[in-house]
PDB file of N, CA and C in Angstrom:
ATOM      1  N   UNK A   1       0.839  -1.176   0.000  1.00  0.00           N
ATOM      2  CA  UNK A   1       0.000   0.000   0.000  1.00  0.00           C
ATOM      3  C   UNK A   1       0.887   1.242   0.000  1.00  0.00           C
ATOM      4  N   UNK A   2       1.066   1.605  -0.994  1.00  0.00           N
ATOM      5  CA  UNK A   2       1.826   2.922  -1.265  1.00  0.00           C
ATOM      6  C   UNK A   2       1.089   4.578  -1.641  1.00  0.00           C
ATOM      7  N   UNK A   3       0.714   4.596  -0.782  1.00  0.00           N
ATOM      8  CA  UNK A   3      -0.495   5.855  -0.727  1.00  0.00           C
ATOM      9  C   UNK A   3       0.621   7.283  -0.752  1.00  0.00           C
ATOM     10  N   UNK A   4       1.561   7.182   0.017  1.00  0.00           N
ATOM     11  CA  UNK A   4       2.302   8.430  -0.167  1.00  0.00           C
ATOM     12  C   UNK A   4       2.869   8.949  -1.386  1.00  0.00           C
ATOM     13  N   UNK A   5       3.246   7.806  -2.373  1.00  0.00           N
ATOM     14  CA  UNK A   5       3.625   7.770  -3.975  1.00  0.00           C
ATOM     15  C   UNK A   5       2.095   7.858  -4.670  1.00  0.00           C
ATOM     16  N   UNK A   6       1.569   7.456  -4.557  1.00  0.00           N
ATOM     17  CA  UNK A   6      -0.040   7.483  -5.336  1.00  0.00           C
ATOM     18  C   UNK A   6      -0.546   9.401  -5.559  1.00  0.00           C
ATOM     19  N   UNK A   7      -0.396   9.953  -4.076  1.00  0.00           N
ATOM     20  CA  UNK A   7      -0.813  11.191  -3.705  1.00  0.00           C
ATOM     21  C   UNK A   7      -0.191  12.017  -3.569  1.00  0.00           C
ATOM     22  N   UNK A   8       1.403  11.959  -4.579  1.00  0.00           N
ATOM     23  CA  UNK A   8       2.310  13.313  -3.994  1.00  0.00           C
ATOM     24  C   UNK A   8       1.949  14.118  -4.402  1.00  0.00           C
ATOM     25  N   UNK A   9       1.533  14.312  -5.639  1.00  0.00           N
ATOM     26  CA  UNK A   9       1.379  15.335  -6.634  1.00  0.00           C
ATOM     27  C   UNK A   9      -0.020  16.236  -5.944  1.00  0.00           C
ATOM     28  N   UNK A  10      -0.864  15.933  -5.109  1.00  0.00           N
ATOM     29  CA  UNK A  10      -1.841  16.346  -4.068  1.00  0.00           C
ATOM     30  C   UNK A  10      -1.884  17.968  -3.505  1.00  0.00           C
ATOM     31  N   UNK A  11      -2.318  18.963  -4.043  1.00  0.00           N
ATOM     32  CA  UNK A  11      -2.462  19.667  -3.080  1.00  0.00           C
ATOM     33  C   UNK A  11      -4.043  20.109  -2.921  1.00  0.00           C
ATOM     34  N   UNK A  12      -4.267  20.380  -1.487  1.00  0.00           N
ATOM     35  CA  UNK A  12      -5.909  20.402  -1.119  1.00  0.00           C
ATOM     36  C   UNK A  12      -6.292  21.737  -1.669  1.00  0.00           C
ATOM     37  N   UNK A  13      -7.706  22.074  -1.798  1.00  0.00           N
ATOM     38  CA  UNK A  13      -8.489  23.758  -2.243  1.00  0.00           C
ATOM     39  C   UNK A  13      -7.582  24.766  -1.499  1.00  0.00           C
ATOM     40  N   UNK A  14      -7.160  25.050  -0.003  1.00  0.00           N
ATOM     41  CA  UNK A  14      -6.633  25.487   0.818  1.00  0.00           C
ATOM     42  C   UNK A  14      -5.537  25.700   0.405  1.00  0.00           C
ATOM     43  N   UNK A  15      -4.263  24.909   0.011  1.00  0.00           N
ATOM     44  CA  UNK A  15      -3.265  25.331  -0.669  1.00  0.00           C
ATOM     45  C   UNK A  15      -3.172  25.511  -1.610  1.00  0.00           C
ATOM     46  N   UNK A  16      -3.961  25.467  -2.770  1.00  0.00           N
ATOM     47  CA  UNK A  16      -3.987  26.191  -3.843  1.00  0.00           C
ATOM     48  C   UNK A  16      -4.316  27.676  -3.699  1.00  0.00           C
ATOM     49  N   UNK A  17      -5.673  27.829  -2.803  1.00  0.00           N
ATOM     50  CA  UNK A  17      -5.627  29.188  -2.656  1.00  0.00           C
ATOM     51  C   UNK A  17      -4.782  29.980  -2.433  1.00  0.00           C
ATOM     52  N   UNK A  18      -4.034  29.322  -1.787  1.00  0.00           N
ATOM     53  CA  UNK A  18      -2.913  30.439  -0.816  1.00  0.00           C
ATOM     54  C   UNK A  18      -1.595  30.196  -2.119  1.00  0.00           C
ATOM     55  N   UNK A  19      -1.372  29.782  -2.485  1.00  0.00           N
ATOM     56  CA  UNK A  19      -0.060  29.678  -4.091  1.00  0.00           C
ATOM     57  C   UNK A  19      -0.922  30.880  -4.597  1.00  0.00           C
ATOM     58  N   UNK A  20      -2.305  30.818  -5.088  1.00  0.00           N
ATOM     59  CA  UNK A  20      -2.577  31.154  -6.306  1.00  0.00           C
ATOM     60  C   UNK A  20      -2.900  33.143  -5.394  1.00  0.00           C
ATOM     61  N   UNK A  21      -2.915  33.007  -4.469  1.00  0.00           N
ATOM     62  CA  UNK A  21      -3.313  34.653  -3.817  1.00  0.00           C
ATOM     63  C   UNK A  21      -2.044  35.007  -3.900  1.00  0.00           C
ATOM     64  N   UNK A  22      -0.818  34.004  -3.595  1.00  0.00           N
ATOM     65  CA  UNK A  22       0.399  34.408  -3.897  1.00  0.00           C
ATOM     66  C   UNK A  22       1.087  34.853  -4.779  1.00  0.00           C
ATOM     67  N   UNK A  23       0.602  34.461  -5.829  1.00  0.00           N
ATOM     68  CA  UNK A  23       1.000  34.756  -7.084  1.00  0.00           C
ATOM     69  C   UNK A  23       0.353  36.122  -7.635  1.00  0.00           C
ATOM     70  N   UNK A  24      -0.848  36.254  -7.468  1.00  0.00           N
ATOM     71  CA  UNK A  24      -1.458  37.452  -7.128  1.00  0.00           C
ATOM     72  C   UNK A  24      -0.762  38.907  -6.145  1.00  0.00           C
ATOM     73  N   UNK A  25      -0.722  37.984  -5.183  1.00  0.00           N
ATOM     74  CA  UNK A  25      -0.222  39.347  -4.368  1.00  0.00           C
ATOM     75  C   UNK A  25       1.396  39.247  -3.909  1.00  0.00           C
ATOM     76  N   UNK A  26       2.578  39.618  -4.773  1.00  0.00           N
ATOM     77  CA  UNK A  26       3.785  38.996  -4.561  1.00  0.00           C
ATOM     78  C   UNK A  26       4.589  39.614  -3.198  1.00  0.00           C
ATOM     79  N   UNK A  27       3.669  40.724  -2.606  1.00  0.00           N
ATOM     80  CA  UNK A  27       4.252  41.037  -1.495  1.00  0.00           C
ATOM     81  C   UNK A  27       3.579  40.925  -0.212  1.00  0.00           C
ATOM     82  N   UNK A  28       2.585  40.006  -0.327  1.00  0.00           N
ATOM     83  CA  UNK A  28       1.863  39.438   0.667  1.00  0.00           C
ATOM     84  C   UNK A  28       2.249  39.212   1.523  1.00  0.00           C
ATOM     85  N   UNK A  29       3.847  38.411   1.993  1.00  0.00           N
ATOM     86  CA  UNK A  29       4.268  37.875   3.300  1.00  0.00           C
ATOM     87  C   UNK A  29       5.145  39.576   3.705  1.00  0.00           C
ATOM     88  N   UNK A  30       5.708  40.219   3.149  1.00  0.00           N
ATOM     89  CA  UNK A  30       6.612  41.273   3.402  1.00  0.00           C
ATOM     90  C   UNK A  30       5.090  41.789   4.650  1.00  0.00           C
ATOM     91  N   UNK A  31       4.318  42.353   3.716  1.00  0.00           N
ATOM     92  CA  UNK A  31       2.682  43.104   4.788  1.00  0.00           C
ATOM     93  C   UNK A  31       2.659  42.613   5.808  1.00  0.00           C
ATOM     94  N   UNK A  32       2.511  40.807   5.901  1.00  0.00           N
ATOM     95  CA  UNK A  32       2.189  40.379   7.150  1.00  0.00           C
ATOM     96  C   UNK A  32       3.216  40.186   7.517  1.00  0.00           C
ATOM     97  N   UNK A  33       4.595  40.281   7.518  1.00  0.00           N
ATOM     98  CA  UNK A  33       5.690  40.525   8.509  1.00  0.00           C
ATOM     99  C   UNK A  33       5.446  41.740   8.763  1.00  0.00           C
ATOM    100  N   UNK A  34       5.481  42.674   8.465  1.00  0.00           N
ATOM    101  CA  UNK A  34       5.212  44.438   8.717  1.00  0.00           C
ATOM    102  C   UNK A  34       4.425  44.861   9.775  1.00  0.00           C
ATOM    103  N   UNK A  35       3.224  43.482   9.403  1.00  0.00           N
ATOM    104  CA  UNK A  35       1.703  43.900  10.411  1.00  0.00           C
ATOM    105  C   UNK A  35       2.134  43.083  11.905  1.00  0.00           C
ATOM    106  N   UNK A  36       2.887  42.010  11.800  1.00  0.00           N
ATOM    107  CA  UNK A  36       3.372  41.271  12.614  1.00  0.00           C
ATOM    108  C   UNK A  36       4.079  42.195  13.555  1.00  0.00           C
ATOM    109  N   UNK A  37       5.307  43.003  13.055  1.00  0.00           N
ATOM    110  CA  UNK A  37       6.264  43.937  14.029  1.00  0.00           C
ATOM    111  C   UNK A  37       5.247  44.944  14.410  1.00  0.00           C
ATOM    112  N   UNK A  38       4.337  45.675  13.496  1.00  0.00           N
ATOM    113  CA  UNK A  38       3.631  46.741  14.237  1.00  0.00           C
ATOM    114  C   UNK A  38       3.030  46.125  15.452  1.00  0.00           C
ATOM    115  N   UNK A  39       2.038  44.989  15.427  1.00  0.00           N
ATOM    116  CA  UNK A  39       1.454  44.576  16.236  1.00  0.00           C
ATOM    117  C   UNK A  39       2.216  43.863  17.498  1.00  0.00           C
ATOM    118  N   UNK A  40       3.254  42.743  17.144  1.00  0.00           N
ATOM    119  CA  UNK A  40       3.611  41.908  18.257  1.00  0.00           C
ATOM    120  C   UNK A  40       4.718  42.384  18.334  1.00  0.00           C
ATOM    121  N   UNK A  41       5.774  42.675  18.049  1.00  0.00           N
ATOM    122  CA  UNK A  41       6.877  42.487  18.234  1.00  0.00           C
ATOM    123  C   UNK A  41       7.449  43.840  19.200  1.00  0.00           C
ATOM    124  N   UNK A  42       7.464  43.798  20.188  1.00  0.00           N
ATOM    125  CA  UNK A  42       7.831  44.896  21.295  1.00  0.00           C
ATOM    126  C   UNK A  42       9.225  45.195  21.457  1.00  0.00           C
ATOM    127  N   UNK A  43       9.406  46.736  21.859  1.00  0.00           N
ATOM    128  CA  UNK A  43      11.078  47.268  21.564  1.00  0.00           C
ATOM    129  C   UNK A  43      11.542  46.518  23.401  1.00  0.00           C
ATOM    130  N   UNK A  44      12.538  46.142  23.637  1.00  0.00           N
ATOM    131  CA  UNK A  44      13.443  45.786  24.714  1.00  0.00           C
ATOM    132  C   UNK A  44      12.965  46.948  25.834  1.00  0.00           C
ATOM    133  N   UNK A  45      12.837  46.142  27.106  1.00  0.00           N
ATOM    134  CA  UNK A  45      12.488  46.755  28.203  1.00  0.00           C
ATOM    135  C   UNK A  45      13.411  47.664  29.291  1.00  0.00           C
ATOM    136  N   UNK A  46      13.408  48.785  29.112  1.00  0.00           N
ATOM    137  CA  UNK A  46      14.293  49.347  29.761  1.00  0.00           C
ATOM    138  C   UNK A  46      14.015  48.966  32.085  1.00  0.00           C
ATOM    139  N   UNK A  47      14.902  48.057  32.207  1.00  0.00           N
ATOM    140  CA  UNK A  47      14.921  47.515  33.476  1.00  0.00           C
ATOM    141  C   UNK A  47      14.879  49.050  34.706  1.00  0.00           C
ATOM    142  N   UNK A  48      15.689  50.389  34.632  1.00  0.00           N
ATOM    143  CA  UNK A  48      15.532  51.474  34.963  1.00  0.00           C
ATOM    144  C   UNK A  48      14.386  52.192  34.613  1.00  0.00           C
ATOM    145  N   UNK A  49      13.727  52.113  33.678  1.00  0.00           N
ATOM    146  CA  UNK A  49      12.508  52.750  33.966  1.00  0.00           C
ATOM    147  C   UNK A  49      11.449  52.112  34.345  1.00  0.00           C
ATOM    148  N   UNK A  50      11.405  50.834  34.261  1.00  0.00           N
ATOM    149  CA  UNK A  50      10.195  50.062  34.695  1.00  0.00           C
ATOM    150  C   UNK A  50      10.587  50.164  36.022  1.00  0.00           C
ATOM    151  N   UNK A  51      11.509  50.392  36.979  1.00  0.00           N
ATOM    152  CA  UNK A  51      11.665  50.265  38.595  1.00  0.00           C
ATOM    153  C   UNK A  51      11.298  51.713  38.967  1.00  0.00           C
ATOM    154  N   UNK A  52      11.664  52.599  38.182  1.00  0.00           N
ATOM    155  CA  UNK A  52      11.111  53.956  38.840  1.00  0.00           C
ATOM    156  C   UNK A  52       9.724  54.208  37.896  1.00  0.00           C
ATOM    157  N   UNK A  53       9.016  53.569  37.379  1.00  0.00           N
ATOM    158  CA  UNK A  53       7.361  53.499  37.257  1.00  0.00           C
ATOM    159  C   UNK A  53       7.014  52.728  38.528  1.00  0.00           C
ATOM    160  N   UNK A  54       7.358  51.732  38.710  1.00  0.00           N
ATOM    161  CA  UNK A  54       6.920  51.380  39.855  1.00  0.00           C
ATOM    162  C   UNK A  54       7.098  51.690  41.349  1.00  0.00           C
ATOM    163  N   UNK A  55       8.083  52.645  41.549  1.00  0.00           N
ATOM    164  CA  UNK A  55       8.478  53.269  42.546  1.00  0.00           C
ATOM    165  C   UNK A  55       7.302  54.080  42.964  1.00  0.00           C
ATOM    166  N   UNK A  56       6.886  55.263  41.686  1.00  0.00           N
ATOM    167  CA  UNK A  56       6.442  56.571  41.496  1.00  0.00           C
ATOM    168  C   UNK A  56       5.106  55.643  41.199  1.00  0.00           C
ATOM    169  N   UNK A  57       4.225  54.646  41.807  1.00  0.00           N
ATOM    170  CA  UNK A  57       3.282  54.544  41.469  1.00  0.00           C
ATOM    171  C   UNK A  57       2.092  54.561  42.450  1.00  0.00           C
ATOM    172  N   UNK A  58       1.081  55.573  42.547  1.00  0.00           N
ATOM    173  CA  UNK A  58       0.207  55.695  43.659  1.00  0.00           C
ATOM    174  C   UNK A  58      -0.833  54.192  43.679  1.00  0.00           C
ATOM    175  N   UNK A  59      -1.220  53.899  45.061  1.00  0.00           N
ATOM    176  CA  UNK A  59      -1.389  52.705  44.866  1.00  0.00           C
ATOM    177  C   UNK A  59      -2.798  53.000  45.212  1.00  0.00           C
ATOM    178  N   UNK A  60      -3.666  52.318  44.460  1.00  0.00           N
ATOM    179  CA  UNK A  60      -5.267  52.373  44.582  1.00  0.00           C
ATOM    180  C   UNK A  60      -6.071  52.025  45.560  1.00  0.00           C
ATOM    181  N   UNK A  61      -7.368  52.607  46.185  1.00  0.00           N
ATOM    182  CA  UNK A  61      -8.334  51.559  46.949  1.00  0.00           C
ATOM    183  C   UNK A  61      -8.721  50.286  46.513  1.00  0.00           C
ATOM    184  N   UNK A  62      -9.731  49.527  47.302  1.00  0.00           N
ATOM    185  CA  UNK A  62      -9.501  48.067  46.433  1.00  0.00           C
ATOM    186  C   UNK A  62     -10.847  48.786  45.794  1.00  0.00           C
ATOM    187  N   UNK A  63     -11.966  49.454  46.411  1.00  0.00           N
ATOM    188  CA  UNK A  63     -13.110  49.883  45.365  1.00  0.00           C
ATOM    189  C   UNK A  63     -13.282  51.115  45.265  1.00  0.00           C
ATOM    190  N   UNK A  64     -12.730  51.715  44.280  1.00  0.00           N
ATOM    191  CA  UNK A  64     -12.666  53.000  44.003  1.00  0.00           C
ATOM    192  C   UNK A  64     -13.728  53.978  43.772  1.00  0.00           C
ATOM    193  N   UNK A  65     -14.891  53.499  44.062  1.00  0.00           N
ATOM    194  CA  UNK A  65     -16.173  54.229  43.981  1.00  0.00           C
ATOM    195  C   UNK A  65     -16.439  54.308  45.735  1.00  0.00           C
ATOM    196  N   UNK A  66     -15.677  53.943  46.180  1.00  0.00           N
ATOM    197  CA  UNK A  66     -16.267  54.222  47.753  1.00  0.00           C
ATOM    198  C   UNK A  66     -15.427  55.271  48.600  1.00  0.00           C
ATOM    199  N   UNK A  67     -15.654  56.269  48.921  1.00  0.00           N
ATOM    200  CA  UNK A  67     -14.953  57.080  49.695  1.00  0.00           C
ATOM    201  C   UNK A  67     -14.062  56.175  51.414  1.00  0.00           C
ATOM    202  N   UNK A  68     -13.144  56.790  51.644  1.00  0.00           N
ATOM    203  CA  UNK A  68     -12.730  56.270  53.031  1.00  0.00           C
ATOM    204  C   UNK A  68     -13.123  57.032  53.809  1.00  0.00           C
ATOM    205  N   UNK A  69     -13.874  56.106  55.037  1.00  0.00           N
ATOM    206  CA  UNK A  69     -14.823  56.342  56.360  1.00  0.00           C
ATOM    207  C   UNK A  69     -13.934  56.891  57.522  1.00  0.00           C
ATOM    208  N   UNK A  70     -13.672  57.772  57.831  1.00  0.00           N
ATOM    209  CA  UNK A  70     -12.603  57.404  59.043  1.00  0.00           C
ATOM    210  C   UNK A  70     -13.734  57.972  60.293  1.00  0.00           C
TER     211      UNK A  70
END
C-alpha cells in the first residue's frame, strides 16, 4: 500500500488558494511581517525605567467608587 507515492502530486483547495493569492499578491508575506512587528513584536524593556514606574506609582483603593470612612 503505497499511498504516499499514489498522492504526492496532491495539493488540497486550501493550498492552492494560498499559491494562487500568492501569485497574485507577490508582497503578501513582506505586509504580514510588517503587520506582525507593528502589532507583536515589542522594543526591549528598559529595566531602569520600569523600577522607577513602579516606585512613582500611587497605589489604589480596592473599590474606588467608595470614599474612606474614618
Amino acid at each position: 500500500m503505497k499511498l504516499s507515492k499514489q498522492h504526492s502530486d496532491y495539493q488540497s483547495e486550501i493550498t492552492q488558494f494560498i499559491n494562487t493569492l500568492k501569485e497574485k499578491n507577490p508582497q503578501l508575506e513582506e505586509s504580514q511581517r510588517a503587520g506582525r512587528a507593528l502589532l507583536w513584536d515589542k522594543t526591549p524593556i528598559d529595566l531602569d525605567q520600569q523600577a522607577r514606574n513602579q516606585a512613582s506609582a500611587v497605589r489604589q483603593q480596592a473599590y474606588v467608587y467608595q470614599n474612606k470612612l474614618k
